[in-house]
N, C-alpha and C. Protein backbone atom coordinates (compact mmCIF):
# COMPACT_ATOMS: atom_id res chain seq x y z
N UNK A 1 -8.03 27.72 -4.10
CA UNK A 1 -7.03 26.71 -3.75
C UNK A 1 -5.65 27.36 -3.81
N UNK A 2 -4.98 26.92 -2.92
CA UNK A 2 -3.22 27.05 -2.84
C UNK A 2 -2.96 26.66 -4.09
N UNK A 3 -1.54 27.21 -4.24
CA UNK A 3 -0.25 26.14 -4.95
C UNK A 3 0.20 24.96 -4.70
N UNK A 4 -0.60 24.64 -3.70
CA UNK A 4 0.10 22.82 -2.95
C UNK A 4 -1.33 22.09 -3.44
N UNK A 5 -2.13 22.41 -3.99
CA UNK A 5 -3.31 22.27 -3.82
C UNK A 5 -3.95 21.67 -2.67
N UNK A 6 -4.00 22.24 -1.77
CA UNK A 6 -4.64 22.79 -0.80
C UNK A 6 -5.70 23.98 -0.65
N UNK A 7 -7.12 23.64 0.05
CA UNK A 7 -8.11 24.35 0.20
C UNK A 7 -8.15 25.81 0.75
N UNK A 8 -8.11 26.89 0.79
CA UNK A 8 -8.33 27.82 1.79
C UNK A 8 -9.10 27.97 2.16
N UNK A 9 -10.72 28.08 1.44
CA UNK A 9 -11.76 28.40 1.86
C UNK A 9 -12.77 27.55 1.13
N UNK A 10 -13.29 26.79 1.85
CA UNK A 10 -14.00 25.72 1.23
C UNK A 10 -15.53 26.98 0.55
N UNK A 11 -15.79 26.37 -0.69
CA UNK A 11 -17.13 27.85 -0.95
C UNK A 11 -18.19 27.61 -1.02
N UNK A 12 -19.02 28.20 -0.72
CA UNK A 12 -20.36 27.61 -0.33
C UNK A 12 -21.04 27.93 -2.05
N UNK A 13 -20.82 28.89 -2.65
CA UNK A 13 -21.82 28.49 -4.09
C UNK A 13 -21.63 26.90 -4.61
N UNK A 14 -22.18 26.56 -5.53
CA UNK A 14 -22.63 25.64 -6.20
C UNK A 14 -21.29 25.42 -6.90
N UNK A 15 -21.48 26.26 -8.14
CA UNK A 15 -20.54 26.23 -9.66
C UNK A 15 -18.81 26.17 -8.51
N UNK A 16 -18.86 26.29 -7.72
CA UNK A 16 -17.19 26.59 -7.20
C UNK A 16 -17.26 25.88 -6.54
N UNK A 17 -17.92 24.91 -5.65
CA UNK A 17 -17.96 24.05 -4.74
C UNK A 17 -17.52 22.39 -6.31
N UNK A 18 -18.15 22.53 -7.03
CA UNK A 18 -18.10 21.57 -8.21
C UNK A 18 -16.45 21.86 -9.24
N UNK A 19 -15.64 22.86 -8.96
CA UNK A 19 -14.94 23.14 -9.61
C UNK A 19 -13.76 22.81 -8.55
N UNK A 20 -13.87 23.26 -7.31
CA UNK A 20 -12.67 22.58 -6.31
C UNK A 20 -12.94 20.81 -6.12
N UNK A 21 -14.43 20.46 -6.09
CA UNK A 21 -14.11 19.13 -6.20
C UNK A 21 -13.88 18.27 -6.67
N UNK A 22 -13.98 19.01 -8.51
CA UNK A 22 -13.28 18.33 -9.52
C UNK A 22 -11.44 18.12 -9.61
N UNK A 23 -11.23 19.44 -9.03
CA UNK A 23 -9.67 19.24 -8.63
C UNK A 23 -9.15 18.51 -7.08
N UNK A 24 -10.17 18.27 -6.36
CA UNK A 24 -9.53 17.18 -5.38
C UNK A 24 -9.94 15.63 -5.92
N UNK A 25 -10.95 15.52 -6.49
CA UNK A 25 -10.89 14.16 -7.54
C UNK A 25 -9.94 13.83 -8.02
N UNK A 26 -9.28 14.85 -8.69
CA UNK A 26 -7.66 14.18 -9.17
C UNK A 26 -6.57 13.62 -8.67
N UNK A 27 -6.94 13.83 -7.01
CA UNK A 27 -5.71 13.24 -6.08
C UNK A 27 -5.64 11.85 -6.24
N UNK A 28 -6.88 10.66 -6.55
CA UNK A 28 -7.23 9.85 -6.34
C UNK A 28 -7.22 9.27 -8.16
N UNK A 29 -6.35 7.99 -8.18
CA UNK A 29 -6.75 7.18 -9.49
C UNK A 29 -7.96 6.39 -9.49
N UNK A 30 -8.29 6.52 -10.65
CA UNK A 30 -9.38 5.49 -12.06
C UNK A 30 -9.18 3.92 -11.25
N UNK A 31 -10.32 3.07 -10.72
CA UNK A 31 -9.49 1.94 -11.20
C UNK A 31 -9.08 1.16 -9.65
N UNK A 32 -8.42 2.60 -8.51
CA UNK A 32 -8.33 1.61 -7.50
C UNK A 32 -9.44 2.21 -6.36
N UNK A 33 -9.04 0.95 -5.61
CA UNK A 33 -10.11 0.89 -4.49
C UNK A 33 -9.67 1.76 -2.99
N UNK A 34 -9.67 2.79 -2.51
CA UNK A 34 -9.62 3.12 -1.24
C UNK A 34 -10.31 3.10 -0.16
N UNK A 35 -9.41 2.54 1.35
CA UNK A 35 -9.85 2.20 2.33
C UNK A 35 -10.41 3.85 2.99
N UNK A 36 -11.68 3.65 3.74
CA UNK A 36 -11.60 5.33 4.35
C UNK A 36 -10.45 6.07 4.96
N UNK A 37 -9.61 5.27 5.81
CA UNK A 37 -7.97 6.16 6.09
C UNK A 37 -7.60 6.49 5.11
N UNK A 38 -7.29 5.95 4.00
CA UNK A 38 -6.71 6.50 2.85
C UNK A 38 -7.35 7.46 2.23
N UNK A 39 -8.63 7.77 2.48
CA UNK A 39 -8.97 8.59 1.78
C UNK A 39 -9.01 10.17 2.39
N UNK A 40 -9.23 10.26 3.58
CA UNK A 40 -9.00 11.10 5.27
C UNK A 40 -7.73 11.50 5.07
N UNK A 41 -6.60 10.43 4.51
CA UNK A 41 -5.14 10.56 4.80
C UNK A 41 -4.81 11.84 3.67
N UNK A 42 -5.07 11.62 2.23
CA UNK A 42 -5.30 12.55 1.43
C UNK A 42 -6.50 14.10 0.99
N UNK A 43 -6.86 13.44 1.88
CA UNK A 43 -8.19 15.10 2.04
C UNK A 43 -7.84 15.83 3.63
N UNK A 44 -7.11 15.25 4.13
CA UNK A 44 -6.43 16.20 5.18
C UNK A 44 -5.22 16.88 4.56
N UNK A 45 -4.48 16.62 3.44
CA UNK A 45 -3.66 17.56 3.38
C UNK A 45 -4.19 18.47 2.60
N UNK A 46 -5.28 18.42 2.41
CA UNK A 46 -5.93 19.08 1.37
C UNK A 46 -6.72 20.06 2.02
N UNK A 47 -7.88 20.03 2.75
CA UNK A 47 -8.35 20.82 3.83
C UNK A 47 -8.48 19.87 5.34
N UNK A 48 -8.75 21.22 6.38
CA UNK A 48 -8.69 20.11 8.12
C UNK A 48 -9.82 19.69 7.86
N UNK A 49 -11.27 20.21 7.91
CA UNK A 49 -12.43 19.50 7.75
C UNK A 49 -12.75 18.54 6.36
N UNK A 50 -11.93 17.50 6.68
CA UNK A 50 -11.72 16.31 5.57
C UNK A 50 -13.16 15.64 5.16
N UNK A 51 -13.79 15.54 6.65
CA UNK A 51 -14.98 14.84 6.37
C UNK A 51 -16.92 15.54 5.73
N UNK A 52 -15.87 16.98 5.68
CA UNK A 52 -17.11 17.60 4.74
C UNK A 52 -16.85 17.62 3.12
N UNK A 53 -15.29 17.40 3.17
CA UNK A 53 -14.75 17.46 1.18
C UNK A 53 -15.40 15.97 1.14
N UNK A 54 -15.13 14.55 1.61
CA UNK A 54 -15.49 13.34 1.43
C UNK A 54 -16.90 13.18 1.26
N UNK A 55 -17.54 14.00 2.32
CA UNK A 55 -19.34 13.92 1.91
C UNK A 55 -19.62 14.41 0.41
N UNK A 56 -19.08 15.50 0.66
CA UNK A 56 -19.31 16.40 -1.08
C UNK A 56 -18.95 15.57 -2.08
N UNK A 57 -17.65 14.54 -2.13
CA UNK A 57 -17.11 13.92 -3.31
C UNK A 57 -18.30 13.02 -3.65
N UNK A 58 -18.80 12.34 -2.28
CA UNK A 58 -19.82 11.35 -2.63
C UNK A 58 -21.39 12.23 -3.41
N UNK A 59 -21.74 13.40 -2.44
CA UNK A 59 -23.11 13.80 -2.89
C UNK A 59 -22.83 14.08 -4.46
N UNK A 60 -21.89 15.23 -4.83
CA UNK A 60 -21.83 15.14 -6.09
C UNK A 60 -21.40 14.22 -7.33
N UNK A 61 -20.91 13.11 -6.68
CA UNK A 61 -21.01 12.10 -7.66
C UNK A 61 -19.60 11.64 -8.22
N UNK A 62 -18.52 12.55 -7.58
CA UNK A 62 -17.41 11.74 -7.74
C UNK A 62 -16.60 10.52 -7.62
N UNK A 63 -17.13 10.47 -6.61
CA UNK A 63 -16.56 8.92 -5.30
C UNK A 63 -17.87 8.51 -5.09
N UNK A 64 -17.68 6.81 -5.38
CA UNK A 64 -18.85 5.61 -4.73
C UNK A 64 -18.02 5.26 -4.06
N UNK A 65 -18.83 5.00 -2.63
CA UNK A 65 -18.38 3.85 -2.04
C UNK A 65 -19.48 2.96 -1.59
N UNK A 66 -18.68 2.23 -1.15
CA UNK A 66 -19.65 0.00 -1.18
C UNK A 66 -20.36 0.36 0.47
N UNK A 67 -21.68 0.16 0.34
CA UNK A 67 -23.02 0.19 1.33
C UNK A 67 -22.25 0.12 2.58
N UNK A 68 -21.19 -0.30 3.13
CA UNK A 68 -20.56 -0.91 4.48
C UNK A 68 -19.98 0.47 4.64
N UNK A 69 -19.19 0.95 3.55
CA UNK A 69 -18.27 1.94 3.78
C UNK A 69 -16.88 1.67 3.90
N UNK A 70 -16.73 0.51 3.61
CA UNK A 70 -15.40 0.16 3.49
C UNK A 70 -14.40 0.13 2.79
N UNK A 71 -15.01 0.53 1.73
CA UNK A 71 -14.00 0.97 0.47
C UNK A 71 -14.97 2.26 -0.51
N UNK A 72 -14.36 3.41 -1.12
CA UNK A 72 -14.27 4.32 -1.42
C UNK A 72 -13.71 4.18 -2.86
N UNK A 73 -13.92 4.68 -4.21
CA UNK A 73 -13.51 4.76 -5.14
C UNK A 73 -14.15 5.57 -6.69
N UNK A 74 -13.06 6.17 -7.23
CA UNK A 74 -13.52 7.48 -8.02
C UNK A 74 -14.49 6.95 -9.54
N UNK A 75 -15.25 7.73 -9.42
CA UNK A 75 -16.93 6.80 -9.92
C UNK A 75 -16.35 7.42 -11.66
N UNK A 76 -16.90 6.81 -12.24
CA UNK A 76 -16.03 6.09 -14.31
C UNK A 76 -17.38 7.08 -14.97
C-alpha cells in the first residue's frame, strides 16, 4: 500500500491479501449502514478494480451485506 492508502498491487497470497484488507476495513465505521455507491465511492480511491477489493471484504468476512444488496456494512 501507498502513503494515501492506496493499493499498488493487489497480492495474490493469502496472509497479505488478509492484511491489506484489514487496512481497507478501516475506511468504513462500526455501526453504519452503506449504500453500494458508497462503498465503490471509497474502494475506488483505494484501488481501480474496486469490485474485486468489495468481493474480498465480503468472502473474507469483513463486510455483510443484506440478501438484495442494498446495503453493505462492516461485520462486529
Amino acid at each position: 500500500m501507498n502513503e494515501n492508502g492506496g493499493i499498488k498491487t493487489y497480492p495474490s497470497k493469502e496472509k497479505k491479501k488478509i492484511i491489506v484488507l484489514a487496512e481497507v476495513a478501516k475506511n468504513f465505521k462500526l455501526g453504519k449502514k452503506y449504500s453500494e455507491k458508497e462503498i465503490n465511492r471509497v474502494l475506488k480511491r483505494i484501488y481501480d478494480d474496486y469490485a474485486t477489493i468489495r468481493r474480498a471484504l465480503i468472502e473474507y468476512g469483513f463486510i455483510e451485506r443484506s440478501k438484495d444488496c442494498s446495503s453493505y456494512w462492516v461485520k462486529e
